[in-house]
PDB file of N, CA and C in Angstrom:
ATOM      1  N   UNK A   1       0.806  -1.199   0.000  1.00  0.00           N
ATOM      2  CA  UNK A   1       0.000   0.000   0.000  1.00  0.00           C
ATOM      3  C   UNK A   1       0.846   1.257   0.000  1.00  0.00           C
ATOM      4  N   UNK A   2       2.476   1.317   0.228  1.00  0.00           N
ATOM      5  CA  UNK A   2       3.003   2.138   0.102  1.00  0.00           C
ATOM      6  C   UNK A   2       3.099   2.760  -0.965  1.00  0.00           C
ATOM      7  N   UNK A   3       3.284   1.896  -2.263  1.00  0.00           N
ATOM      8  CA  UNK A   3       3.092   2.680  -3.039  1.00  0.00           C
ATOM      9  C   UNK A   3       1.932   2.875  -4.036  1.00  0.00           C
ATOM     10  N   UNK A   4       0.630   2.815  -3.390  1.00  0.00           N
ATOM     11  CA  UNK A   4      -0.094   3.167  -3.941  1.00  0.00           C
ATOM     12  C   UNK A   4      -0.249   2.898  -5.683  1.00  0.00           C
ATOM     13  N   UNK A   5      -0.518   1.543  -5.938  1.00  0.00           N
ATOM     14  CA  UNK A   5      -0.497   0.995  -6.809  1.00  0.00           C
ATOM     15  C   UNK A   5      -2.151   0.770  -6.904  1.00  0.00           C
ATOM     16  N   UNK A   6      -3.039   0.691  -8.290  1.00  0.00           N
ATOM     17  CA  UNK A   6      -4.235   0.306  -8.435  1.00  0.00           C
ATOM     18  C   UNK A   6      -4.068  -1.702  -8.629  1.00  0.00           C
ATOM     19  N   UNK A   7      -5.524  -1.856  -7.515  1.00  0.00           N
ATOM     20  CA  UNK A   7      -5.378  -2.987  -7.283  1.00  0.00           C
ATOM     21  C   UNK A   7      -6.880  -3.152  -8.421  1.00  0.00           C
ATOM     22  N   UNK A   8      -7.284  -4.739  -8.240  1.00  0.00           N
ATOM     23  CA  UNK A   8      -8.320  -5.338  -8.975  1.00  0.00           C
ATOM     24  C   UNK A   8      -9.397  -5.717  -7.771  1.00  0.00           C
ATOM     25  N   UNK A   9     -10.580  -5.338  -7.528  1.00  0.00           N
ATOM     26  CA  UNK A   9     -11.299  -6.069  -6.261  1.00  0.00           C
ATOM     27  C   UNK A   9     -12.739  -6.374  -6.931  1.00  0.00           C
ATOM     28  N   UNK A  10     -12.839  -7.226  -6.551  1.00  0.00           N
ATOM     29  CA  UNK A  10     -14.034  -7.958  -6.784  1.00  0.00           C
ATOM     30  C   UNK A  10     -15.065  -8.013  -5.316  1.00  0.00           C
ATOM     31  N   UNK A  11     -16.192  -7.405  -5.491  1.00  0.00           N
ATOM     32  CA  UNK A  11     -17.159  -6.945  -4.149  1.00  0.00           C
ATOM     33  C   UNK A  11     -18.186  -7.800  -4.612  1.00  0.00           C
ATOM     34  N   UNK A  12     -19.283  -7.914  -3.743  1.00  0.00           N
ATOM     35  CA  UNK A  12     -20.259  -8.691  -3.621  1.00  0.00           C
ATOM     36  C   UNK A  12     -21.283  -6.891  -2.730  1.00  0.00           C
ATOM     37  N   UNK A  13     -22.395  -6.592  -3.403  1.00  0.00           N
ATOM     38  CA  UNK A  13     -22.806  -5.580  -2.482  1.00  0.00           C
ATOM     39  C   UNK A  13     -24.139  -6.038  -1.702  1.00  0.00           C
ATOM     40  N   UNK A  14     -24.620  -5.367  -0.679  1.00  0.00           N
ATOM     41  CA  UNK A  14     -25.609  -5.944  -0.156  1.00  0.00           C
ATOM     42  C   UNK A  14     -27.051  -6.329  -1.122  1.00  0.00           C
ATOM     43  N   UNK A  15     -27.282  -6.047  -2.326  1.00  0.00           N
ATOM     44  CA  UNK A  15     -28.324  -6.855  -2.957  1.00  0.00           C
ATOM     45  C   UNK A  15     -27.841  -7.502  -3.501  1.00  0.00           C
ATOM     46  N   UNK A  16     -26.714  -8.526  -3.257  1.00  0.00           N
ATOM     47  CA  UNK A  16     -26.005  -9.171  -3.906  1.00  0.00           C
ATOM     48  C   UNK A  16     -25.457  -9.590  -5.276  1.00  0.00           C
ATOM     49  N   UNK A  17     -25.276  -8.519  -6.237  1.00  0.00           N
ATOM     50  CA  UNK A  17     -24.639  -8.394  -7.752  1.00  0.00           C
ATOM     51  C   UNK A  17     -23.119  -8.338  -7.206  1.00  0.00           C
ATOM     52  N   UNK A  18     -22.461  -8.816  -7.601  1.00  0.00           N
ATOM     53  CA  UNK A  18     -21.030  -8.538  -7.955  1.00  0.00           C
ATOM     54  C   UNK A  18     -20.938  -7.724  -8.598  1.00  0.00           C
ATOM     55  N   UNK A  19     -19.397  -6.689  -8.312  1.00  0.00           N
ATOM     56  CA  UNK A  19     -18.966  -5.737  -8.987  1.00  0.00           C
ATOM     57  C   UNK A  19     -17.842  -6.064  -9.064  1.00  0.00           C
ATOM     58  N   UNK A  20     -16.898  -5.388 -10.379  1.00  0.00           N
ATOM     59  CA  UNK A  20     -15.295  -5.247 -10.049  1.00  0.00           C
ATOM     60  C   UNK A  20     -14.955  -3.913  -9.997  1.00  0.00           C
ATOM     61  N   UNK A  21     -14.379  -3.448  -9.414  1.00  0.00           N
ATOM     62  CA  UNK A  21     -13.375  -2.200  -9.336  1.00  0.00           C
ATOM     63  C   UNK A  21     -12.325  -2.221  -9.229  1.00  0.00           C
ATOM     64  N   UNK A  22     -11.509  -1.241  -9.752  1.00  0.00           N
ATOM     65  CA  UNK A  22     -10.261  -0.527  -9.884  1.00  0.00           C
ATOM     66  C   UNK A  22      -9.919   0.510  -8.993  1.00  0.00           C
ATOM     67  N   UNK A  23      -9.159   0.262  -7.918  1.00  0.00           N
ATOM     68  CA  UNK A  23      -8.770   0.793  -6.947  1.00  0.00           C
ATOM     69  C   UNK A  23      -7.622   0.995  -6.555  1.00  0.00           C
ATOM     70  N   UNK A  24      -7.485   2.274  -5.807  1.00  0.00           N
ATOM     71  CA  UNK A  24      -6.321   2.575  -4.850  1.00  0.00           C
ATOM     72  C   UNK A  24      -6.605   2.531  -3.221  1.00  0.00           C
ATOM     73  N   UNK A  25      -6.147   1.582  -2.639  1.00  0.00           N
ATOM     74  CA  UNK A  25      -6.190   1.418  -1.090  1.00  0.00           C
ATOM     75  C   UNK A  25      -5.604   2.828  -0.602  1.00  0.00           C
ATOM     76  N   UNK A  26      -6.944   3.326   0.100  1.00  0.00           N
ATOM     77  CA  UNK A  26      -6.118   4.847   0.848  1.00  0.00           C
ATOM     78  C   UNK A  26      -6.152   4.366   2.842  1.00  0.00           C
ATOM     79  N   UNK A  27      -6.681   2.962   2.994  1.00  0.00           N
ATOM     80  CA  UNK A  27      -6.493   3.163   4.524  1.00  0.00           C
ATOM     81  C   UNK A  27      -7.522   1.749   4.828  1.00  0.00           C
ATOM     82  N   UNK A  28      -6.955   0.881   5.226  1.00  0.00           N
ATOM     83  CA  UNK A  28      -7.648  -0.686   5.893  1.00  0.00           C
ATOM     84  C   UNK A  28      -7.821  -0.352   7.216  1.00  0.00           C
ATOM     85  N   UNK A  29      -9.176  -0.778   7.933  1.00  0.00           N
ATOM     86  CA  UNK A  29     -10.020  -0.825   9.186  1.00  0.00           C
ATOM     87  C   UNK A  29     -10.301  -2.242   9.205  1.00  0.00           C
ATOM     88  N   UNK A  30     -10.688  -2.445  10.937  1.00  0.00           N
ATOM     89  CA  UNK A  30     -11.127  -3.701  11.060  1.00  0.00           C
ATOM     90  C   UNK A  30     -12.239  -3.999  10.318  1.00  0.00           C
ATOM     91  N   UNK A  31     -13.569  -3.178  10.235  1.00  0.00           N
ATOM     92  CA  UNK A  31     -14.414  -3.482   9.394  1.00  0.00           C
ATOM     93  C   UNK A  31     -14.448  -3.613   7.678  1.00  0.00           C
ATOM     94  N   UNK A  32     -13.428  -2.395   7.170  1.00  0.00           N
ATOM     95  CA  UNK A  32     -13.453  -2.578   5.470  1.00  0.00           C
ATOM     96  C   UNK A  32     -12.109  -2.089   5.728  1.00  0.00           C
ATOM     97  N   UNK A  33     -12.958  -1.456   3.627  1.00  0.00           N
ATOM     98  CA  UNK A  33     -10.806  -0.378   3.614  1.00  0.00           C
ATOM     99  C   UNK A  33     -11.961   0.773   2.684  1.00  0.00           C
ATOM    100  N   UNK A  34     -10.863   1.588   2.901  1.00  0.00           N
ATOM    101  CA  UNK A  34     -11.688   3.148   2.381  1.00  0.00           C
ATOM    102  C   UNK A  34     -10.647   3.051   0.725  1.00  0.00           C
ATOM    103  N   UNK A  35     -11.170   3.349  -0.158  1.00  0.00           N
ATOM    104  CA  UNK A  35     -10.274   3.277  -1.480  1.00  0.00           C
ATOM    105  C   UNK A  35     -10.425   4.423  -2.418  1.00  0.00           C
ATOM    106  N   UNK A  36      -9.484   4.809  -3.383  1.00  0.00           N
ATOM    107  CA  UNK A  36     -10.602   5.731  -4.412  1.00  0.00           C
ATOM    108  C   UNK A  36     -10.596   4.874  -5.373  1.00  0.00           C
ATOM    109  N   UNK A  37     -11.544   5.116  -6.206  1.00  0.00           N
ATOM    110  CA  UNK A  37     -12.305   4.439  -7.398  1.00  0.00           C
ATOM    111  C   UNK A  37     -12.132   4.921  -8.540  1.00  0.00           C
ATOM    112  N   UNK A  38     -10.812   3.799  -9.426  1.00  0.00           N
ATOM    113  CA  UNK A  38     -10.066   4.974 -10.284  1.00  0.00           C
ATOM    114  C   UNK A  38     -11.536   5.307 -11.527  1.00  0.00           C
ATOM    115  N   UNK A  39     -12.276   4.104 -11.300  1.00  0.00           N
ATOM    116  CA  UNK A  39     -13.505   4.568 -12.423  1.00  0.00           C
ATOM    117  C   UNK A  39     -14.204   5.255 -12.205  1.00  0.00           C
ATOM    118  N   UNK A  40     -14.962   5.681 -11.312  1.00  0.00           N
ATOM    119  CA  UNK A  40     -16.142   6.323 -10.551  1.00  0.00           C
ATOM    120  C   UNK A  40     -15.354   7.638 -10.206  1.00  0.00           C
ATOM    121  N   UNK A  41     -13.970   7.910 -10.228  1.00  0.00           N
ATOM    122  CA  UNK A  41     -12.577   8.794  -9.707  1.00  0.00           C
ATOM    123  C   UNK A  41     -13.400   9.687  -8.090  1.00  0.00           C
ATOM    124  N   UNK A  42     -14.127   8.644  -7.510  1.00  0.00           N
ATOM    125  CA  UNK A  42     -14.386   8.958  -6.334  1.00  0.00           C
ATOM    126  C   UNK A  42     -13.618   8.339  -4.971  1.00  0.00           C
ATOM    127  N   UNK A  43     -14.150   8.977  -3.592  1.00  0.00           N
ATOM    128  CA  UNK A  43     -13.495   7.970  -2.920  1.00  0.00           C
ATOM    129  C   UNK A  43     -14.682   6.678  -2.596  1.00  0.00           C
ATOM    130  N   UNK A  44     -14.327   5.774  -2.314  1.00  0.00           N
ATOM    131  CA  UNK A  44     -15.375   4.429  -1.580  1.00  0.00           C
ATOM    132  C   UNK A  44     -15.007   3.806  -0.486  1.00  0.00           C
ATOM    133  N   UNK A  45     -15.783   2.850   0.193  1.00  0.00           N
ATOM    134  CA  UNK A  45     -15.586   2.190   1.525  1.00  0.00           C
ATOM    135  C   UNK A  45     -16.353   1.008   0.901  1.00  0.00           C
ATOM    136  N   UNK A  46     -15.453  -0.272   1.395  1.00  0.00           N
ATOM    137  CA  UNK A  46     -15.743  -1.423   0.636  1.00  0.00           C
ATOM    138  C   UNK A  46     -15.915  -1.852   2.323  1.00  0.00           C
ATOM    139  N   UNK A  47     -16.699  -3.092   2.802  1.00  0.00           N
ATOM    140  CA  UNK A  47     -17.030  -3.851   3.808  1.00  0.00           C
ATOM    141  C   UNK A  47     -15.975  -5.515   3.554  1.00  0.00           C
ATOM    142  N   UNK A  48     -15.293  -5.319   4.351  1.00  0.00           N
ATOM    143  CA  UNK A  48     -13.843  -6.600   4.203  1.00  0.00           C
ATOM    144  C   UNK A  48     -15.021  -7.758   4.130  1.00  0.00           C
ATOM    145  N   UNK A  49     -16.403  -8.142   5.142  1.00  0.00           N
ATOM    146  CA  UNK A  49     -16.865  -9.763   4.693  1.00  0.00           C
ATOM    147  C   UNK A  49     -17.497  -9.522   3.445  1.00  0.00           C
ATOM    148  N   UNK A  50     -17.466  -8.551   2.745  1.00  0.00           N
ATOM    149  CA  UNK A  50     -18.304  -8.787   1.278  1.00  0.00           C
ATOM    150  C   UNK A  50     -16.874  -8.363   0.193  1.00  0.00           C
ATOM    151  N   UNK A  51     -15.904  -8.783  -0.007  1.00  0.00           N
ATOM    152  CA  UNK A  51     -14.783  -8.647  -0.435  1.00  0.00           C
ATOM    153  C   UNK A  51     -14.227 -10.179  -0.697  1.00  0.00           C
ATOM    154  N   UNK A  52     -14.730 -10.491  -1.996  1.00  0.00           N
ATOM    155  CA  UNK A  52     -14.589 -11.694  -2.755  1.00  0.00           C
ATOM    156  C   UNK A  52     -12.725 -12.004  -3.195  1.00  0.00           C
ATOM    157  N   UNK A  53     -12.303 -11.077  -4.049  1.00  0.00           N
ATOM    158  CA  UNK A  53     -10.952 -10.920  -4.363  1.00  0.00           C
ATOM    159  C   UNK A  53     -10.314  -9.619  -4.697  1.00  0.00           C
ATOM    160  N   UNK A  54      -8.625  -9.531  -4.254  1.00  0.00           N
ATOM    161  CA  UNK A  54      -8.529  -8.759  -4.413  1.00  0.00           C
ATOM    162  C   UNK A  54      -7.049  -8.713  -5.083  1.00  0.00           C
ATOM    163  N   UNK A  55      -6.169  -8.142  -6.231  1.00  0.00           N
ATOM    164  CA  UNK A  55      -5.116  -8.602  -6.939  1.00  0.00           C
ATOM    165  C   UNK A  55      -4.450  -7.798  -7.454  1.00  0.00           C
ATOM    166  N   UNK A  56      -3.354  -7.861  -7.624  1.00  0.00           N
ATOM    167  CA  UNK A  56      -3.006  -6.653  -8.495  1.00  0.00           C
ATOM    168  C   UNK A  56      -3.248  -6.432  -9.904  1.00  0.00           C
ATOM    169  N   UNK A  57      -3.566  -5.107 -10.309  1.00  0.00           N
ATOM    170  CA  UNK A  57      -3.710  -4.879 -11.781  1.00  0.00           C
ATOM    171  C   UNK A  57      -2.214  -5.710 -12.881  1.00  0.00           C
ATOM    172  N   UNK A  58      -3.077  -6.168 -13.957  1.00  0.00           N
ATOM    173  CA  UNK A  58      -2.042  -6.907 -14.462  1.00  0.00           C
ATOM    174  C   UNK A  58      -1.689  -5.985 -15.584  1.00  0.00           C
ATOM    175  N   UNK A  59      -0.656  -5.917 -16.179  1.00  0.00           N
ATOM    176  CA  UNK A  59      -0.325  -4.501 -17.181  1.00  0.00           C
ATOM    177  C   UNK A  59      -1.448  -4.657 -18.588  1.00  0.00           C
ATOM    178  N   UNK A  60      -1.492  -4.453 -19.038  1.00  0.00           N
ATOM    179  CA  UNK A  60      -2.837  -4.550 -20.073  1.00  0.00           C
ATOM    180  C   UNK A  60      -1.474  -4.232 -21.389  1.00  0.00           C
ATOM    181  N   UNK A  61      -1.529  -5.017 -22.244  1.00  0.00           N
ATOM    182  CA  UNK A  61      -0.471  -4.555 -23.308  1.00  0.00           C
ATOM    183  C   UNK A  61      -1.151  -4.504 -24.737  1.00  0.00           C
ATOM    184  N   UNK A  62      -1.036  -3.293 -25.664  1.00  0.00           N
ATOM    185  CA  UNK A  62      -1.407  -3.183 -26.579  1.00  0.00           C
ATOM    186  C   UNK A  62      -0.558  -4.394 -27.746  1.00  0.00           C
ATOM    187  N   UNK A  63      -1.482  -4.250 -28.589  1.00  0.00           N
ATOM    188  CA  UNK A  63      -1.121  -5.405 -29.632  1.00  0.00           C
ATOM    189  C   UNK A  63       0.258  -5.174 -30.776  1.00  0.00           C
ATOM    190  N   UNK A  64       0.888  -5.553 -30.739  1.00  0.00           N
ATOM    191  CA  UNK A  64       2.020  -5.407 -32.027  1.00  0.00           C
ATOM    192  C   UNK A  64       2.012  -6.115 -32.914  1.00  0.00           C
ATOM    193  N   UNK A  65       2.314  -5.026 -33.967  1.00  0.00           N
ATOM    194  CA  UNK A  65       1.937  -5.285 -35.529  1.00  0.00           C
ATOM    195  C   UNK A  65       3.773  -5.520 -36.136  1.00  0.00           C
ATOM    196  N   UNK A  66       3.792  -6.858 -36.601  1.00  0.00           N
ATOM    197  CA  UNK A  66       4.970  -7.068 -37.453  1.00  0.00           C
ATOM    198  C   UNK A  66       5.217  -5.771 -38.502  1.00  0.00           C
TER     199      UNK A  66
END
């Protein structure tokens, strides 16, 4: 979390749809973690027992042309 790297999290919300988001961890509590939401470019509070997975962003690489 030091360096503030965007992670991958996968939530479950209380009417139960899954979401994924793209996040930056700004601060973990016993109950959740507070994040900003690089999509929504807000901040959020995710609840840690409804927190399915969570990973690092994998680099996304554009395609090369011979």
């Amino acid at each position: 979390m030091e360096n503030k790297l965007p992670i991958d999290l996968i939530y479950i919300n209380d009417a139960g749809e899954l979401t994924h988001r793209s996040v930056i961890v700004r601060k973990i509590t016993v109950e959740g973690i507070l994040t900003f939401d690089i999509g929504k470019q807000q901040l959020r509070s995710f609840k840690r027992a409804n927190i399915l997975s969570a990973a690092k962003q994998r680099r996304k690489r554009g395609v090369n042309y011979a």
